[in-house]
N, C-alpha and C. Protein backbone atom coordinates (compact mmCIF):
# COMPACT_ATOMS: atom_id res chain seq x y z
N UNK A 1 2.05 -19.76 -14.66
CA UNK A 1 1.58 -19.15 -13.44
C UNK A 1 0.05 -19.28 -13.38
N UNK A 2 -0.50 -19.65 -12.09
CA UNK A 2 -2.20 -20.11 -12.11
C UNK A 2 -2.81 -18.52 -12.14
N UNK A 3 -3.87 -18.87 -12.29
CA UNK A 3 -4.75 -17.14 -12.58
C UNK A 3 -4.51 -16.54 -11.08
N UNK A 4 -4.93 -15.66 -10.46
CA UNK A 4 -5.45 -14.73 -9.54
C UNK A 4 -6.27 -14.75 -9.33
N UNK A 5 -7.38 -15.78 -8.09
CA UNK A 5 -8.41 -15.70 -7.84
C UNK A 5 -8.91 -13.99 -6.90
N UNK A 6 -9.94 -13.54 -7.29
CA UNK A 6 -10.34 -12.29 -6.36
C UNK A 6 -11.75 -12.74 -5.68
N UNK A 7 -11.47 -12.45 -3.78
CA UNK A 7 -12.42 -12.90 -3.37
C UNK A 7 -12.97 -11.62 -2.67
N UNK A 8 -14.44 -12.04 -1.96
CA UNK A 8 -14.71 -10.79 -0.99
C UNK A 8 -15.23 -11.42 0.45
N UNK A 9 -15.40 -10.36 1.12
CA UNK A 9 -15.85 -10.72 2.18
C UNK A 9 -16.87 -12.54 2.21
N UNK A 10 -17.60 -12.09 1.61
CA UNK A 10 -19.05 -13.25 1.10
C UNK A 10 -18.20 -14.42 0.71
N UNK A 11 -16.81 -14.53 0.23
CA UNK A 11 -16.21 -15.44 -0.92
C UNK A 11 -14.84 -15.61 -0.37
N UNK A 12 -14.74 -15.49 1.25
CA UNK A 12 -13.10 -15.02 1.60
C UNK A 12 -11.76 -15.93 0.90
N UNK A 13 -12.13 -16.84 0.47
CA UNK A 13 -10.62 -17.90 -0.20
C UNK A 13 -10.45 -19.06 1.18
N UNK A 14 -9.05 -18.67 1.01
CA UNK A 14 -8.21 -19.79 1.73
C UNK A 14 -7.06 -19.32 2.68
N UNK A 15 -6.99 -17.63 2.88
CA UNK A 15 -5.72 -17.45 3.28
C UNK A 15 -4.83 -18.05 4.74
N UNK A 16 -3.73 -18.21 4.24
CA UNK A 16 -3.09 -18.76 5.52
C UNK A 16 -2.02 -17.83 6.06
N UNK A 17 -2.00 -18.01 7.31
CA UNK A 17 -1.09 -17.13 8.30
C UNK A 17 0.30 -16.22 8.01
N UNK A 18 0.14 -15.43 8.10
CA UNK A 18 1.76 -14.49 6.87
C UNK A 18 1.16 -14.40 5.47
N UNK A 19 -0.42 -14.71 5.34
CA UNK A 19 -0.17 -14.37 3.82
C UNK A 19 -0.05 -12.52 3.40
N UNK A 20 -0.17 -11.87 2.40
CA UNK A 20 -0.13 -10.66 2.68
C UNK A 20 -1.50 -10.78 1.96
N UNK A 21 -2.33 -9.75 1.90
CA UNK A 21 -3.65 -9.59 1.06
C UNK A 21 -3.97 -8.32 0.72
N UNK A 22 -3.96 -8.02 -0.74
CA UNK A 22 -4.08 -7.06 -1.47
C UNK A 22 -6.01 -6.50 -1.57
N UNK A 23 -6.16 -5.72 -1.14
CA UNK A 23 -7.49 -4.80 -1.29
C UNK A 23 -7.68 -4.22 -2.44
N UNK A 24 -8.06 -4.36 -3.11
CA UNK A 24 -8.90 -3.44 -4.43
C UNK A 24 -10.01 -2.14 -4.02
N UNK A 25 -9.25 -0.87 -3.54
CA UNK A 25 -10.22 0.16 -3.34
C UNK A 25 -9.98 0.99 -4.85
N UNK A 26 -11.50 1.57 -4.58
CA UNK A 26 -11.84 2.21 -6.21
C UNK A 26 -10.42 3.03 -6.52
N UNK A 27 -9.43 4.13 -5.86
CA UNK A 27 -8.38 4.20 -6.54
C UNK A 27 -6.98 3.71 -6.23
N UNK A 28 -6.87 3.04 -5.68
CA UNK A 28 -5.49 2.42 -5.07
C UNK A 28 -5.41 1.00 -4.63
N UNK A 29 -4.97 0.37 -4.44
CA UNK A 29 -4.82 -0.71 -3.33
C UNK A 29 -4.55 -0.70 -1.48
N UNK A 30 -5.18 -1.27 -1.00
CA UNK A 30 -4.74 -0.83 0.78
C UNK A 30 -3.99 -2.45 0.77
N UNK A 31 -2.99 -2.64 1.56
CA UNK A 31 -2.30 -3.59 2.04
C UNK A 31 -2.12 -4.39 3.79
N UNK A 32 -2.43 -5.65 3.96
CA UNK A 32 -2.79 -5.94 5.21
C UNK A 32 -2.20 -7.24 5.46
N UNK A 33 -1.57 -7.89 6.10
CA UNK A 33 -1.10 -9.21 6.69
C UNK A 33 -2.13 -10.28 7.40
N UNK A 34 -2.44 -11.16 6.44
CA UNK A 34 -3.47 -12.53 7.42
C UNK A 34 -2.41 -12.89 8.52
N UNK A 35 -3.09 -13.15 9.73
CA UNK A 35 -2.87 -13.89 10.92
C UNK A 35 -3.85 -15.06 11.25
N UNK A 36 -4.88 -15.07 10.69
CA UNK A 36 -5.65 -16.14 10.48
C UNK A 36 -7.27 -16.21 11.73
N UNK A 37 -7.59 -17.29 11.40
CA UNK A 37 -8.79 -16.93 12.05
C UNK A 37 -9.76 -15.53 11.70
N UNK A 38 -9.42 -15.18 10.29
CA UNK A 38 -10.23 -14.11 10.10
C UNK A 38 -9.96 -13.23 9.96
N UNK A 39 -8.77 -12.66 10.94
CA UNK A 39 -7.64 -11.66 11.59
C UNK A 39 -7.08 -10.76 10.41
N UNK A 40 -6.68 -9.89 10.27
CA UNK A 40 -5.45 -9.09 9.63
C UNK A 40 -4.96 -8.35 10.53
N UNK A 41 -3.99 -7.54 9.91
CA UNK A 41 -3.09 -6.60 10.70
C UNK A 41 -2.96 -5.65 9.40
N UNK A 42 -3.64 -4.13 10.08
CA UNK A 42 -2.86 -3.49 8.79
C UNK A 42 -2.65 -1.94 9.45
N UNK A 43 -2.48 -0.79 8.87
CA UNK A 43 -2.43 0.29 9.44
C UNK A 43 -3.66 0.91 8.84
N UNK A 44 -4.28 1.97 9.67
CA UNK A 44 -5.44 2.78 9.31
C UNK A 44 -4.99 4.27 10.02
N UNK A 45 -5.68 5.53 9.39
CA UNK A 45 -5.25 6.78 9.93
C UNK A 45 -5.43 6.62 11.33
N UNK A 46 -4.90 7.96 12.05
CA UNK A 46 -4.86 7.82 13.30
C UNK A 46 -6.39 8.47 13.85
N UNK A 47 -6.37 9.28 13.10
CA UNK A 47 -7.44 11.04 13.68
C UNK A 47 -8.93 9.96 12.72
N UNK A 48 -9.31 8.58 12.31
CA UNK A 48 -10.11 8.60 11.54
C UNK A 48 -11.15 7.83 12.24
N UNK A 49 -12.37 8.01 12.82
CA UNK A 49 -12.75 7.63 13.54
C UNK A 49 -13.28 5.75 13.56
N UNK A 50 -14.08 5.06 12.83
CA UNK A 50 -14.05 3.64 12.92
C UNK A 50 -13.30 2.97 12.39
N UNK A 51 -12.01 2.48 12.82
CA UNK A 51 -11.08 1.76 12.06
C UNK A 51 -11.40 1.20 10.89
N UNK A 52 -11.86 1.24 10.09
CA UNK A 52 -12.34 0.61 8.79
C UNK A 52 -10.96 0.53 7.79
N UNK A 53 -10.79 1.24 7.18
CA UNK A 53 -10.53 1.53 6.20
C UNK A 53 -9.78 2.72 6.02
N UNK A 54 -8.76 2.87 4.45
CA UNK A 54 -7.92 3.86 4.45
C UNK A 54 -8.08 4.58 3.29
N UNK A 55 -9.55 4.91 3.43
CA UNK A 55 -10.32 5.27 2.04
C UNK A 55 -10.53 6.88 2.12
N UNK A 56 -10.20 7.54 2.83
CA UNK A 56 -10.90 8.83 2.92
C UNK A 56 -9.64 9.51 2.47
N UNK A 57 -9.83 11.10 2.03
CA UNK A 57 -8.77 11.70 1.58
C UNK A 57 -7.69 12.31 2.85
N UNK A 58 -7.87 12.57 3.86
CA UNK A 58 -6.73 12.51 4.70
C UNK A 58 -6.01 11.52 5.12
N UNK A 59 -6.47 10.28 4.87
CA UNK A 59 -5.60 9.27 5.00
C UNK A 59 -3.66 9.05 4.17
N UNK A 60 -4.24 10.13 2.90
CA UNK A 60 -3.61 10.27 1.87
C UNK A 60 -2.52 11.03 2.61
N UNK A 61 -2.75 12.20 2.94
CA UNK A 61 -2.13 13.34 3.64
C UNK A 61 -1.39 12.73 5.16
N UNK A 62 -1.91 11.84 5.80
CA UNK A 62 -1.67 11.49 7.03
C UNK A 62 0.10 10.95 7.19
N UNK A 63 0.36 11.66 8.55
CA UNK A 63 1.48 11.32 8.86
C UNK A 63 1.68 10.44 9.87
N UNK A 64 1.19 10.16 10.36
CA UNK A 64 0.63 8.99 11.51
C UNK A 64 -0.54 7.70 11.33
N UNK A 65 -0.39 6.59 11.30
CA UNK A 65 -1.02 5.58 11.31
C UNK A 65 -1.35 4.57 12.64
N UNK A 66 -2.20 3.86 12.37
CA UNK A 66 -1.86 3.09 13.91
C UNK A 66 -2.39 1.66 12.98
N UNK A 67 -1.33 0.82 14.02
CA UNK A 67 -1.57 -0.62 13.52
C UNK A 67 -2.73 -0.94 14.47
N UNK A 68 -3.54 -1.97 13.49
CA UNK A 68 -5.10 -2.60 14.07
C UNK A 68 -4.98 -3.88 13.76
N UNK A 69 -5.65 -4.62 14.60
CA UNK A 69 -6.09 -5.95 14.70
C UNK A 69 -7.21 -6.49 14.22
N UNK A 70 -7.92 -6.57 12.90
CA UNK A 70 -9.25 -6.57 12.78
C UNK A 70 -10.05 -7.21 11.64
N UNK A 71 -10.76 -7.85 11.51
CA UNK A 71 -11.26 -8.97 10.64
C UNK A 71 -11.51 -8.70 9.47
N UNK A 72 -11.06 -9.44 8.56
CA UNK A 72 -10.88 -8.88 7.42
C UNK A 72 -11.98 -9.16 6.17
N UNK A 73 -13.06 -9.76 6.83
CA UNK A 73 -14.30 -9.20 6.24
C UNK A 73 -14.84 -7.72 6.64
N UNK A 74 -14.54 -7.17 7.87
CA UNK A 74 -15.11 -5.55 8.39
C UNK A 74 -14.28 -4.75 7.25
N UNK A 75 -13.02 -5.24 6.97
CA UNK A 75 -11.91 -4.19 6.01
C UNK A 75 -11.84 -4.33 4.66
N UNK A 76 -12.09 -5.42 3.78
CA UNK A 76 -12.65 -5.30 2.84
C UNK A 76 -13.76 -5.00 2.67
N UNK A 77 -15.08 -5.11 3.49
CA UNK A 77 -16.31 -4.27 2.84
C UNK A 77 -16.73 -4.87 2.19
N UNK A 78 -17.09 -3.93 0.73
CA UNK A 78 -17.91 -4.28 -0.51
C UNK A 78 -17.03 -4.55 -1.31
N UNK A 79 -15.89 -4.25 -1.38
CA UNK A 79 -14.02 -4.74 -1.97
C UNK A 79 -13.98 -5.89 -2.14
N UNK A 80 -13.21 -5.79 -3.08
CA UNK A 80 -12.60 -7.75 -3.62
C UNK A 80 -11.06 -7.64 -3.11
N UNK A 81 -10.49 -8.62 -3.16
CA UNK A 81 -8.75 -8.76 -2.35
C UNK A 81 -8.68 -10.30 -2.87
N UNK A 82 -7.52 -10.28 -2.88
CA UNK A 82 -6.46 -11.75 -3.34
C UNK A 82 -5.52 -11.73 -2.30
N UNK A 83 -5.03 -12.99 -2.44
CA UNK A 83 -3.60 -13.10 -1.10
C UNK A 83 -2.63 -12.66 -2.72
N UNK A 84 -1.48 -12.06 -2.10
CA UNK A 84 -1.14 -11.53 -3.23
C UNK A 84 0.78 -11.60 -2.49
N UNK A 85 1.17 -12.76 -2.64
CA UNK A 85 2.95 -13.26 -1.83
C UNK A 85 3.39 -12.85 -2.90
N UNK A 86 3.96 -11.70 -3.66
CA UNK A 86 3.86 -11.43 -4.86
C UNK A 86 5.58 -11.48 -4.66
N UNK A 87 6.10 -11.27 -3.51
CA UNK A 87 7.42 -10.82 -3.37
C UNK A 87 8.41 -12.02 -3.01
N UNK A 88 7.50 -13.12 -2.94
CA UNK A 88 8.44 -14.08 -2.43
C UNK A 88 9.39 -14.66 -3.59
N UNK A 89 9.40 -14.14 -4.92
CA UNK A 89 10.73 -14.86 -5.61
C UNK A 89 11.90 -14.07 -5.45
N UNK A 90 11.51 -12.85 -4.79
CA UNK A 90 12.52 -11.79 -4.38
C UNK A 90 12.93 -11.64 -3.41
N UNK A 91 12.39 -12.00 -2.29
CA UNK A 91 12.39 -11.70 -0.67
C UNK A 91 11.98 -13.00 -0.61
N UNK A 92 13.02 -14.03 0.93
CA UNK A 92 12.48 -15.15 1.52
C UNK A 92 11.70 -14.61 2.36
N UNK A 93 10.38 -15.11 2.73
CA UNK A 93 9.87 -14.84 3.89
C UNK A 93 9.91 -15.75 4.98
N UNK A 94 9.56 -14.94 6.31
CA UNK A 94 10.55 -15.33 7.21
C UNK A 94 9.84 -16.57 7.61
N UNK A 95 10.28 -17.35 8.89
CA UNK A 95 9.41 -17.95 9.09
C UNK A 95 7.74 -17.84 9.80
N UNK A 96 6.41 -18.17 9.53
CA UNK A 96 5.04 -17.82 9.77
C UNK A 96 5.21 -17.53 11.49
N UNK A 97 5.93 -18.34 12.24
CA UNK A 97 5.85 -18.15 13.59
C UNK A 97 6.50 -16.17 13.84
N UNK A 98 7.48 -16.25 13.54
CA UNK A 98 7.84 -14.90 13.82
C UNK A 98 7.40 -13.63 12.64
N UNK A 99 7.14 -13.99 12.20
CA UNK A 99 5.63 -12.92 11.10
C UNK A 99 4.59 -12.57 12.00
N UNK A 100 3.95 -13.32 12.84
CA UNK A 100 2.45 -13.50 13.39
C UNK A 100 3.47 -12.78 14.78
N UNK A 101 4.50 -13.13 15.30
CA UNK A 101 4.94 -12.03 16.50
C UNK A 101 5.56 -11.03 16.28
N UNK A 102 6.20 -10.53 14.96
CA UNK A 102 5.98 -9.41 14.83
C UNK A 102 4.94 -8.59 14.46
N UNK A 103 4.39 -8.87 13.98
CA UNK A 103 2.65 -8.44 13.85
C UNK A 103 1.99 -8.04 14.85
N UNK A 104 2.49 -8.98 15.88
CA UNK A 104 1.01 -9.14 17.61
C UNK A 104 1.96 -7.72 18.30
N UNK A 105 3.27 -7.95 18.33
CA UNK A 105 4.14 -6.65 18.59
C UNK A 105 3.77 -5.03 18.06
N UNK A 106 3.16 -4.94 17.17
CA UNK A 106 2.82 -3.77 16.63
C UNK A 106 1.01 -3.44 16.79
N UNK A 107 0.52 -4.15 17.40
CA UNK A 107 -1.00 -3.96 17.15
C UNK A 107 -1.20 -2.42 17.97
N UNK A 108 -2.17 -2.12 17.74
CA UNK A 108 -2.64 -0.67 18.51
C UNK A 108 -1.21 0.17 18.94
N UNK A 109 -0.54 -0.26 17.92
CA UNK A 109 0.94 1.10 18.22
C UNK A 109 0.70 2.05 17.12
N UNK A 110 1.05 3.44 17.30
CA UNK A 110 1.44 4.55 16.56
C UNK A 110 2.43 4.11 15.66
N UNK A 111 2.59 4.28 14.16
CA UNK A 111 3.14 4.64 13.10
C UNK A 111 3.73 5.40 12.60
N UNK A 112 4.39 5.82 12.33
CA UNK A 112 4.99 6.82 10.88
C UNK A 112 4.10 6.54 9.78
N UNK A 113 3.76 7.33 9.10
CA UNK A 113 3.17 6.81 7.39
C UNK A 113 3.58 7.47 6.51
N UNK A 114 3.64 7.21 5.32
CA UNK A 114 4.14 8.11 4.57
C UNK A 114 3.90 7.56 2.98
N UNK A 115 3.00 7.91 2.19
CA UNK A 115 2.07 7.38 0.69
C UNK A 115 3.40 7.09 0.12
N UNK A 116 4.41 7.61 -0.04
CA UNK A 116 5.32 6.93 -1.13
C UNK A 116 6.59 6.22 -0.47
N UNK A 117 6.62 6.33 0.94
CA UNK A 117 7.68 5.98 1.26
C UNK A 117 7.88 5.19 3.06
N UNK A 118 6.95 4.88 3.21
CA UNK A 118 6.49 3.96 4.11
C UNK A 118 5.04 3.72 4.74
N UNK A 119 3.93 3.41 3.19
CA UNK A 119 2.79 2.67 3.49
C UNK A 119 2.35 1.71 3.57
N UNK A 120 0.93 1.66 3.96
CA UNK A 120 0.52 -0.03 4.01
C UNK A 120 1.57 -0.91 3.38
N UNK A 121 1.89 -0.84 1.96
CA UNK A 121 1.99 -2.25 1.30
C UNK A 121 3.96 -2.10 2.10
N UNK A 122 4.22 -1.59 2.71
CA UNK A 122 6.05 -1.34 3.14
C UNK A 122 5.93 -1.82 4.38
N UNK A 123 4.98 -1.60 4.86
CA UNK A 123 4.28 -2.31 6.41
C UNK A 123 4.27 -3.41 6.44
N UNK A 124 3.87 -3.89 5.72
CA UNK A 124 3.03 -5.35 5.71
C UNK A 124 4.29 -6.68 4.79
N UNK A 125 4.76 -6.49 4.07
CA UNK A 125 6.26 -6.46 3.43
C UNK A 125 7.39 -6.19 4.57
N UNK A 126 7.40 -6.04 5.21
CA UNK A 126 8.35 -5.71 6.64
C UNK A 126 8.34 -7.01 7.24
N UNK A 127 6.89 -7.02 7.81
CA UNK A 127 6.56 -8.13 8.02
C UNK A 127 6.83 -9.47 7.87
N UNK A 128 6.37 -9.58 7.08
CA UNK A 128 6.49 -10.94 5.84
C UNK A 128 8.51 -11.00 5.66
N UNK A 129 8.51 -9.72 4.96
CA UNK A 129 10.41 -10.52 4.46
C UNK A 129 11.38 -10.05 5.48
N UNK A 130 10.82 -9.27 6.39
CA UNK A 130 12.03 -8.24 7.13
C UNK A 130 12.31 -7.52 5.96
N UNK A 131 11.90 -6.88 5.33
CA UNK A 131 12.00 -5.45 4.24
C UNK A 131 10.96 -5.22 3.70
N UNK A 132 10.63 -4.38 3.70
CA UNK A 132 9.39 -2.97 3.14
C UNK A 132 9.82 -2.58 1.89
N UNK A 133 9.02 -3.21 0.99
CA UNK A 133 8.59 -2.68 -0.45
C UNK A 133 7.66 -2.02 -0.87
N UNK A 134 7.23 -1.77 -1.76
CA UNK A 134 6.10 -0.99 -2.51
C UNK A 134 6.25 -1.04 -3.87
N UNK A 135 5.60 -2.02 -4.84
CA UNK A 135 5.44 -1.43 -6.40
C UNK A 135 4.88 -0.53 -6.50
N UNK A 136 3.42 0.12 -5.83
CA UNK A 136 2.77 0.80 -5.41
C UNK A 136 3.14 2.42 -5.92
N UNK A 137 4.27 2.57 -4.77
CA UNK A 137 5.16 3.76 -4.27
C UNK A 137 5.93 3.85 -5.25
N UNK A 138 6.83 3.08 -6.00
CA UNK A 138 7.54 2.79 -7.31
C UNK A 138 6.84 3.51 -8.05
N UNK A 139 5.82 2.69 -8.87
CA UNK A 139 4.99 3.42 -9.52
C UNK A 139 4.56 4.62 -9.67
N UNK A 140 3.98 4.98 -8.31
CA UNK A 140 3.84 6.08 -8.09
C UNK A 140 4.49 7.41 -8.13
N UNK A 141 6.22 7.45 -7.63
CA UNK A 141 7.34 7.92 -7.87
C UNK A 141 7.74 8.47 -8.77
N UNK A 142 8.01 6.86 -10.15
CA UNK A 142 7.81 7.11 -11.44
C UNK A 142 6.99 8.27 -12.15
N UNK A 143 5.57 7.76 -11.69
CA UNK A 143 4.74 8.52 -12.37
C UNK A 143 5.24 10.30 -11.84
N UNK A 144 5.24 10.55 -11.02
CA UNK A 144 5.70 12.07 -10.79
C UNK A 144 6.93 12.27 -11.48
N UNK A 145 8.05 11.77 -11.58
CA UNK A 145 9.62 11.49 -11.52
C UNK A 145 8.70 12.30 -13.57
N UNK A 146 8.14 11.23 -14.07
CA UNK A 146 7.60 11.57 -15.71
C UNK A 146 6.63 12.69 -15.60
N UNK A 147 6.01 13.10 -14.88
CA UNK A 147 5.08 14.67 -15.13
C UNK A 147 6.11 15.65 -14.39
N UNK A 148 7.01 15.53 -13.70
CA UNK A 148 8.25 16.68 -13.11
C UNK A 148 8.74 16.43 -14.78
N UNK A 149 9.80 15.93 -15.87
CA UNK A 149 10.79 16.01 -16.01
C UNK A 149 10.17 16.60 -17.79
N UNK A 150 8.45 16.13 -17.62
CA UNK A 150 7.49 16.59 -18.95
C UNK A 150 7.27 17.92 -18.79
N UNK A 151 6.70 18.61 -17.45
CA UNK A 151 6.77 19.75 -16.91
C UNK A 151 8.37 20.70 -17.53
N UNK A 152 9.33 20.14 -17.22
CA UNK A 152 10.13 21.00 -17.39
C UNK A 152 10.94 20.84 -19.05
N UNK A 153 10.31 20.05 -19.35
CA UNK A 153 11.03 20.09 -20.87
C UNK A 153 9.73 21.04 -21.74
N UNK A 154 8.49 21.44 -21.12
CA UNK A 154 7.42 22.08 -21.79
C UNK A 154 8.08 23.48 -21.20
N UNK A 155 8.77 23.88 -20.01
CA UNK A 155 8.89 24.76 -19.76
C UNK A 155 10.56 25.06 -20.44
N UNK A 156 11.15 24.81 -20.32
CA UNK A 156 12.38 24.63 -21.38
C UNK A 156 12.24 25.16 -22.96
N UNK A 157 10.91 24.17 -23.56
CA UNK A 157 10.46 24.47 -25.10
C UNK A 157 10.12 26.19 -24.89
N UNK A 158 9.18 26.40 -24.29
CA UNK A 158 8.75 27.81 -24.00
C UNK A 158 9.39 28.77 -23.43
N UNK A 159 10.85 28.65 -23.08
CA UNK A 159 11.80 29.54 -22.82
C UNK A 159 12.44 29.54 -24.16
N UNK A 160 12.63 28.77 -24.85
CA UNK A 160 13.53 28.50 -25.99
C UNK A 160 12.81 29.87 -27.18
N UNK A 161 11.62 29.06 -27.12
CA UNK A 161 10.47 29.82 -28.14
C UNK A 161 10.32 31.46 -27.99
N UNK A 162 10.33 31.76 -26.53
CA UNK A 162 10.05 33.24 -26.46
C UNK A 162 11.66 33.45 -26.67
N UNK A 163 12.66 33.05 -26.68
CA UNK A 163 14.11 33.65 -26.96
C UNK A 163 14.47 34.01 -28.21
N UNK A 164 13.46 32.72 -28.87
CA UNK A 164 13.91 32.62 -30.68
C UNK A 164 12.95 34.03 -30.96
N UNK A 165 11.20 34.70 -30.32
CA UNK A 165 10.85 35.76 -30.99
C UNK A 165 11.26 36.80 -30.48
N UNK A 166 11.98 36.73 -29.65
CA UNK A 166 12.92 38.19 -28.81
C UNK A 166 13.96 38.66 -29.66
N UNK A 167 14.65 37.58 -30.72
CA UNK A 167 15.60 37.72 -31.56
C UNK A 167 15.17 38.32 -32.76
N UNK A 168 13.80 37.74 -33.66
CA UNK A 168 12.96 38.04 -34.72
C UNK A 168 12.79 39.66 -34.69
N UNK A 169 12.53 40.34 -33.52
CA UNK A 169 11.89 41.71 -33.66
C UNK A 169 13.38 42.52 -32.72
């Protein structure tokens, strides 16, 4: 497998039309679809005032998104991003012509959002395979799914423990 080039605004690559492109923000990844000419498509909060970016902490909280049309040097920033087709040994993607019209179909429309269970990277994955994924959200899941089940085996030990000195005295 060839390395992972990471580019930025200054350094954009090569991407071509349907690619998907992965954002590197300081704690997460944001997820966005090339259409080319510069273009992406991705979702940003609704209530957030310069479409930029999905960096602020209500974005997190947000239940509403709106799809944008918007160049994807303004949305990476000071950010690095890779085209990142990470899903295609799993998902065919469809063909580039009807990617780029479902895409143009959703621009400046209202969203649903939802951080573990229909964000950026499930958006943009829709797109591309006709199905919405997330390692992301996986991950993420996981990770709670293991501090819920650590949580309750610490709380379990400490029911156990005060039972065993309730017995002692």
């Amino acid at each position: 497998m060839a390395a992972v080039e990471s580019f930025s605004a200054t350094h954009p690559g090569d991407p071509q039309p349907g690619d998907l492109i992965e954002i590197f923000r300081p704690a997460y990844q944001h997820w966005a679809l090339y259409l080319g000419d510069g273009y992406i498509i991705n979702v940003t909060p609704v209530d957030e005032g310069p479409p930029a970016t999905f960096s602020s902490a209500k974005s997190v909280f947000s239940r509403k998104a709106r799809v944008r049309m918007q160049l994807l040097k303004d949305v990476v920033g000071n950010d690095t991003y890779h085209i990142n087709n990470k899903y295609d040994g799993t998902y065919a993607p469809l063909p580039v012509e009807d990617i780029i019209r479902r895409a143009e179909y959703f621009i400046d429309q209202e969203v649903s959002y939802d951080l573990l269970g229909n964000n950026c990277e499930h958006f943009v994955t829709l797109l591309r395979y006709g199905e919405g994924v997330s390692d992301q959200a996986k991950r993420a899941i996981g990770a709670i799914g293991f501090v819920t089940a650590a949580a309750g085996a610490f709380s379990l030990l400490g029911l156990l423990r005060s039972r065993s000195r309730e017995r002692q005295y």
